[in-house]
N, C-alpha and C. Protein backbone atom coordinates (compact mmCIF):
# COMPACT_ATOMS: atom_id res chain seq x y z
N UNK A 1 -1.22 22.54 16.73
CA UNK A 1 -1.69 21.16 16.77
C UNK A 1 -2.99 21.04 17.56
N UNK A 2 -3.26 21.84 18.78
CA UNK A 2 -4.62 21.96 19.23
C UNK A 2 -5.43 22.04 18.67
N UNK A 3 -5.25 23.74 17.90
CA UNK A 3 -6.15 24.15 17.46
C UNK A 3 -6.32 23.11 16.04
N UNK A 4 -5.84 22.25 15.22
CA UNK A 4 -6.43 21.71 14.41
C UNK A 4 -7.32 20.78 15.17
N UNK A 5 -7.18 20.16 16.45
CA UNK A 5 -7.86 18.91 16.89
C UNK A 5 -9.15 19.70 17.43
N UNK A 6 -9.26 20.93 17.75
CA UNK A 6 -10.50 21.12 18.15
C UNK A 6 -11.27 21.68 17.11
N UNK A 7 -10.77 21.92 16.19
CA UNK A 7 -11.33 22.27 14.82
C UNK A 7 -12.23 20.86 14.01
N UNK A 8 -11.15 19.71 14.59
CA UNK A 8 -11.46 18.64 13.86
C UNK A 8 -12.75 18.09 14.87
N UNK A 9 -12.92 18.54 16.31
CA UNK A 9 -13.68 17.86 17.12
C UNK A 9 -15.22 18.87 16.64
N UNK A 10 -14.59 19.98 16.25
CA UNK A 10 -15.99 20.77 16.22
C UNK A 10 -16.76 20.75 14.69
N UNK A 11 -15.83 19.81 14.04
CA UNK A 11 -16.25 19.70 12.30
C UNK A 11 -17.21 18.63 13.21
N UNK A 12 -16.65 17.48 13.88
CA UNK A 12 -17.30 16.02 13.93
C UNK A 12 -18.66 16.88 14.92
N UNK A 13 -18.52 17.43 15.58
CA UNK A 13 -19.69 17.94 16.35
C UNK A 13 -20.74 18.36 15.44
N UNK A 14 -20.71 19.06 14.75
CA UNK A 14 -21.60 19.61 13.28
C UNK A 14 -22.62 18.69 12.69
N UNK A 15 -21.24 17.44 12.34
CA UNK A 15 -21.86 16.56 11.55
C UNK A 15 -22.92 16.00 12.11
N UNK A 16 -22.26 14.99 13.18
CA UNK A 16 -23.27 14.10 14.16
C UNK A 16 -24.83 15.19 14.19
N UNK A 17 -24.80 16.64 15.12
CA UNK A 17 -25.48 17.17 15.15
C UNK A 17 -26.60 17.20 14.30
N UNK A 18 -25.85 17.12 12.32
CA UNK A 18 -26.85 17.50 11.49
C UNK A 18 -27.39 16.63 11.04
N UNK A 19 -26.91 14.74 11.82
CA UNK A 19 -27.36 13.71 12.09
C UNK A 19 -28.50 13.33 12.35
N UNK A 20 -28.57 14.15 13.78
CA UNK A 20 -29.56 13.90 14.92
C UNK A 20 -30.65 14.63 14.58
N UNK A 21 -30.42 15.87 13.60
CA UNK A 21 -31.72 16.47 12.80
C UNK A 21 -32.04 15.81 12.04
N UNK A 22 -31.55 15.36 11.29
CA UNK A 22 -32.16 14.34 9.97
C UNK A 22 -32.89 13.76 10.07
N UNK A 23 -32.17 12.86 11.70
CA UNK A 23 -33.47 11.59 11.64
C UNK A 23 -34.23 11.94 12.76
N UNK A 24 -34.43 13.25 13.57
CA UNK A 24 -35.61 13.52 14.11
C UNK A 24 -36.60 14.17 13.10
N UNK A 25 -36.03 14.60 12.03
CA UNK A 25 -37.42 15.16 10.77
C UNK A 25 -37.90 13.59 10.12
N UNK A 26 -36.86 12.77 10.04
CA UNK A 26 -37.27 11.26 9.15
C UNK A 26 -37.74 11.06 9.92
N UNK A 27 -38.17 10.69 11.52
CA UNK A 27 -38.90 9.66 12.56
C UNK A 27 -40.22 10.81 11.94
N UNK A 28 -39.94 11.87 11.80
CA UNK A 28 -41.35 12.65 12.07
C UNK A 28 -42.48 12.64 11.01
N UNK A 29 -41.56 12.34 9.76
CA UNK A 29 -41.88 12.34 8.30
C UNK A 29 -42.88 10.76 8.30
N UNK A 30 -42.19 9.55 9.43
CA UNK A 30 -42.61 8.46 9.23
C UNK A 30 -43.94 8.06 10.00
N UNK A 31 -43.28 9.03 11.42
CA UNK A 31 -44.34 8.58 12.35
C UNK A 31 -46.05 9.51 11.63
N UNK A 32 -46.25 10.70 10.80
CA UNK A 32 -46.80 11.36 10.01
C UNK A 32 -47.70 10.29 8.72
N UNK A 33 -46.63 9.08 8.49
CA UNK A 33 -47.02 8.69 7.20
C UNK A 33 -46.79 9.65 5.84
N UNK A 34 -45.41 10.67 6.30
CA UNK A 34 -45.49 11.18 4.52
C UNK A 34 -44.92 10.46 3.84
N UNK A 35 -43.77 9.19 4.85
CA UNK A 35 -42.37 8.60 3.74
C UNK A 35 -43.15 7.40 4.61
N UNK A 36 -42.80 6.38 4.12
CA UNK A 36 -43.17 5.13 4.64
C UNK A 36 -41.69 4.10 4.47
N UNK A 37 -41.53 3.63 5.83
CA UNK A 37 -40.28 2.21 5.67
C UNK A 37 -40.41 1.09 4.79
N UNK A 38 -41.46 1.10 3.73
CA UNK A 38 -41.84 0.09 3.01
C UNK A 38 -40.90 0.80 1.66
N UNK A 39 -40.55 1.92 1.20
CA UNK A 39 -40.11 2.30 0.83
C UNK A 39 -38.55 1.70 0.54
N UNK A 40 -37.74 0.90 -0.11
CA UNK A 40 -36.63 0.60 0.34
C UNK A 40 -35.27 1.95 0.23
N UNK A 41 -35.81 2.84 -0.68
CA UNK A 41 -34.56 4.08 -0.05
C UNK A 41 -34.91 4.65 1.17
N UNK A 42 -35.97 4.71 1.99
CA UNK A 42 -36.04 5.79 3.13
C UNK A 42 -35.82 4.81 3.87
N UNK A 43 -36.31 3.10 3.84
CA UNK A 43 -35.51 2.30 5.04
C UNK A 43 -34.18 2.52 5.43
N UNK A 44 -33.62 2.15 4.03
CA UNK A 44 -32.15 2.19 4.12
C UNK A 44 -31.59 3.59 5.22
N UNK A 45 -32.23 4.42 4.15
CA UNK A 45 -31.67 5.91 5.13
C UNK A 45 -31.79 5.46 6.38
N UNK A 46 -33.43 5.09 7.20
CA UNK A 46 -33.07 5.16 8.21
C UNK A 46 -32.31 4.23 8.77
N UNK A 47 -31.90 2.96 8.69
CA UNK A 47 -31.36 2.19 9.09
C UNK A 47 -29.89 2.60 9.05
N UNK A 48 -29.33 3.25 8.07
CA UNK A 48 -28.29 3.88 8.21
C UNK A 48 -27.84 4.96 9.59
N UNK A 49 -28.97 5.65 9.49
CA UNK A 49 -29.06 6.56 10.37
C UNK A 49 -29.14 6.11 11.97
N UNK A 50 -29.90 5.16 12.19
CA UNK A 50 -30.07 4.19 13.20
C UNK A 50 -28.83 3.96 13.89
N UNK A 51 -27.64 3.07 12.76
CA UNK A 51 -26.41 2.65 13.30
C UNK A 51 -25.52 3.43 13.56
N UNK A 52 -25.76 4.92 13.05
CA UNK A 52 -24.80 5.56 13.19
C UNK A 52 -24.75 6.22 14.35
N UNK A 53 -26.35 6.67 14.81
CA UNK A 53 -26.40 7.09 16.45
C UNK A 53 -26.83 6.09 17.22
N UNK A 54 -27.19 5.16 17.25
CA UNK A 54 -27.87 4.61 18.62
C UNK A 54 -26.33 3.72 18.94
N UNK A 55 -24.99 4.05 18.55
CA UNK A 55 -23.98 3.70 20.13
C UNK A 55 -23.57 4.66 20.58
N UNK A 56 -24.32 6.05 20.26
CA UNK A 56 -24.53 7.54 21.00
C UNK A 56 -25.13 7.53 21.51
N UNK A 57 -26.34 7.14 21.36
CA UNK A 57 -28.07 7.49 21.72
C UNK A 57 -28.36 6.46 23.10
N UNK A 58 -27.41 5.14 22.79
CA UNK A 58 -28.39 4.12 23.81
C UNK A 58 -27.59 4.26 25.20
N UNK A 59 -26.77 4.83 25.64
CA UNK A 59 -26.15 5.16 26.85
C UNK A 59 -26.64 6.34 27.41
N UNK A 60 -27.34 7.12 26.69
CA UNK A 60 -28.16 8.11 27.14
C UNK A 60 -29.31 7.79 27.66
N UNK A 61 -29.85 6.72 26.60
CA UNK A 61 -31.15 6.56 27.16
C UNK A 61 -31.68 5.39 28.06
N UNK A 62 -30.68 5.00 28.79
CA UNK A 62 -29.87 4.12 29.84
C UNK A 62 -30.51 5.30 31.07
N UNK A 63 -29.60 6.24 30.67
CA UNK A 63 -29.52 7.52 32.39
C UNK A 63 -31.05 7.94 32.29
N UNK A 64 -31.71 8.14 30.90
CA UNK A 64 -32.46 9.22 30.99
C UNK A 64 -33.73 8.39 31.52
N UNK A 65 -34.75 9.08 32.05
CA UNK A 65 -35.71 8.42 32.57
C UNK A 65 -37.18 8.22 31.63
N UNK A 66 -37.81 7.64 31.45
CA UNK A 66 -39.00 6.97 30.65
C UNK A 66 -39.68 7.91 30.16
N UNK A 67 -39.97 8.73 29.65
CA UNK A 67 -40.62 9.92 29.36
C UNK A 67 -42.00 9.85 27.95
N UNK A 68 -41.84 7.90 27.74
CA UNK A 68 -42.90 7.26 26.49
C UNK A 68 -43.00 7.86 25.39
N UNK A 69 -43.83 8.66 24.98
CA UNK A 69 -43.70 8.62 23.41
C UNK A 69 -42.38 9.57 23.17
N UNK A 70 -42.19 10.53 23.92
CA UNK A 70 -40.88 11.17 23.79
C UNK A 70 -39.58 11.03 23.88
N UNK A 71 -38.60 11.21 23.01
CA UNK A 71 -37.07 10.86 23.25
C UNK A 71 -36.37 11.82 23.47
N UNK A 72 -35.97 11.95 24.62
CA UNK A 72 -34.96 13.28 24.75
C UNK A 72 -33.99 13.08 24.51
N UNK A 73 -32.80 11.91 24.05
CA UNK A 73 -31.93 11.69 24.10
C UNK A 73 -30.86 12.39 23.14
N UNK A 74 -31.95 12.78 21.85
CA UNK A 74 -31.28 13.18 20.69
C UNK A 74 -30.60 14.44 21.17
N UNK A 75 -31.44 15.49 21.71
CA UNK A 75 -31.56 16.69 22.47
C UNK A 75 -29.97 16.35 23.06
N UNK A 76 -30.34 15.82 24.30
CA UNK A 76 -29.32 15.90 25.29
C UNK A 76 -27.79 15.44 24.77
N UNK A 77 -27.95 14.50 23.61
CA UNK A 77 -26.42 14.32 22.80
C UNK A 77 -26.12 15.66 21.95
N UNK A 78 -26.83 16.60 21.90
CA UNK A 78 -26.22 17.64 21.16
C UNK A 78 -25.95 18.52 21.86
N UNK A 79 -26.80 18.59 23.14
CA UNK A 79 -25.96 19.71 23.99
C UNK A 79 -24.57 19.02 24.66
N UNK A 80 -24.60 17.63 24.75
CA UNK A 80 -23.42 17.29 25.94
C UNK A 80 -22.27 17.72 24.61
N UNK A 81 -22.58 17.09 23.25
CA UNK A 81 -21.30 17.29 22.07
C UNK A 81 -21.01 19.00 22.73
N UNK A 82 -22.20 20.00 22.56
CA UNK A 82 -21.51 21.17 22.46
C UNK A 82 -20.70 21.93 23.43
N UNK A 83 -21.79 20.93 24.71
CA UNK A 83 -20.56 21.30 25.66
C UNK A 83 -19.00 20.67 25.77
N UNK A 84 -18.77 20.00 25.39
CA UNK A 84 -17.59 19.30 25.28
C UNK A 84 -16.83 20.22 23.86
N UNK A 85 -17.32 20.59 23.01
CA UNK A 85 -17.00 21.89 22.19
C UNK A 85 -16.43 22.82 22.62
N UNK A 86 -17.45 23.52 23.49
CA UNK A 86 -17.02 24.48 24.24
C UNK A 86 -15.84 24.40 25.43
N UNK A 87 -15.92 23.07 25.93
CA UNK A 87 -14.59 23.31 26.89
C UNK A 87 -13.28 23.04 26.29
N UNK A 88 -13.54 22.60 25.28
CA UNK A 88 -11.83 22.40 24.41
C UNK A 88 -11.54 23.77 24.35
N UNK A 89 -12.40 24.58 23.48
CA UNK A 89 -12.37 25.47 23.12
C UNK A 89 -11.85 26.46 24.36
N UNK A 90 -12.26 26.56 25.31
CA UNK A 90 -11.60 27.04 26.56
C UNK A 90 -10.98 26.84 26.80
N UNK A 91 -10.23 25.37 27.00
CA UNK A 91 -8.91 25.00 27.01
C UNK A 91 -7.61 25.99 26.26
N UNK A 92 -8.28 25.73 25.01
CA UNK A 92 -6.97 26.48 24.06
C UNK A 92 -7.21 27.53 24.11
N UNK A 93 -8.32 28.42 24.56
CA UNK A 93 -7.96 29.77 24.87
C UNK A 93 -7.07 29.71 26.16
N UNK A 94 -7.43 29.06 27.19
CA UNK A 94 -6.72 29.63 28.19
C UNK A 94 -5.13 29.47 28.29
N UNK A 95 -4.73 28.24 27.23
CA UNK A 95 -3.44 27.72 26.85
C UNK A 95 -2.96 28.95 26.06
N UNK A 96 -3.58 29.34 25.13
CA UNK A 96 -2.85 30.92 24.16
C UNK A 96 -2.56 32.04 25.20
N UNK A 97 -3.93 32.07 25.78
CA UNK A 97 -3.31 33.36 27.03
C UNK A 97 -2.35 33.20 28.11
N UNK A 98 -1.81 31.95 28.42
CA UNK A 98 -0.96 31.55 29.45
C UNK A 98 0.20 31.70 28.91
N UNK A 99 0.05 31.81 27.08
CA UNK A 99 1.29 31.87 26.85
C UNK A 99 2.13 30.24 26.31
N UNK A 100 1.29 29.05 26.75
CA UNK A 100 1.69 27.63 26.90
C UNK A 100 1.83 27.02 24.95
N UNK A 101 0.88 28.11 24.29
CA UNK A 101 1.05 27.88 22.93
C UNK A 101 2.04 28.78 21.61
């Protein structure tokens, strides 16, 4: 039963992750002028994309400090996901070797 939930935490880790790439290549594609928001499919995308991280993104960028044209936030939500990956993942190893599974 662990191991499916950390399986299931490290599928959702992936995803979000391949999230936070998407729309750092779309901000890049826009801020560039190759795709333009006048566009109504690449709005949509991003606006999609928008809602799906920024009640990830905006508590980060709460702590994180002003850094202007740059956003580190995307960054720092994929390492905190992986670390939180990784300690499940330690968890249920150390639960198999204790014997507790």
């Amino acid at each position: 039963m662990l191991l499916a939930l950390i399986q299931i935490i490290g599928y959702l880790v992936t995803i979000v992750s391949t999230v936070v790439i998407v729309q750092f290549v779309l901000s890049l594609l826009i801020a560039f002028n190759v795709v333009s928001l006048s566009n109504n499919f690449v709005a949509s995308i991003w606006q999609s994309l928008n809602l799906i991280l920024d009640p990830m993104l905006k508590p980060i960028r709460k702590i994180m400090p002003d850094t202007g044209m740059i956003d580190f936030s995307p960054i720092v939500l994929i390492i905190g996901l992986r670390i939180i990956q990784m300690l499940l993942g330690g968890l249920y190893s150390d639960l198999y070797m204790s014997g507790a599974l």
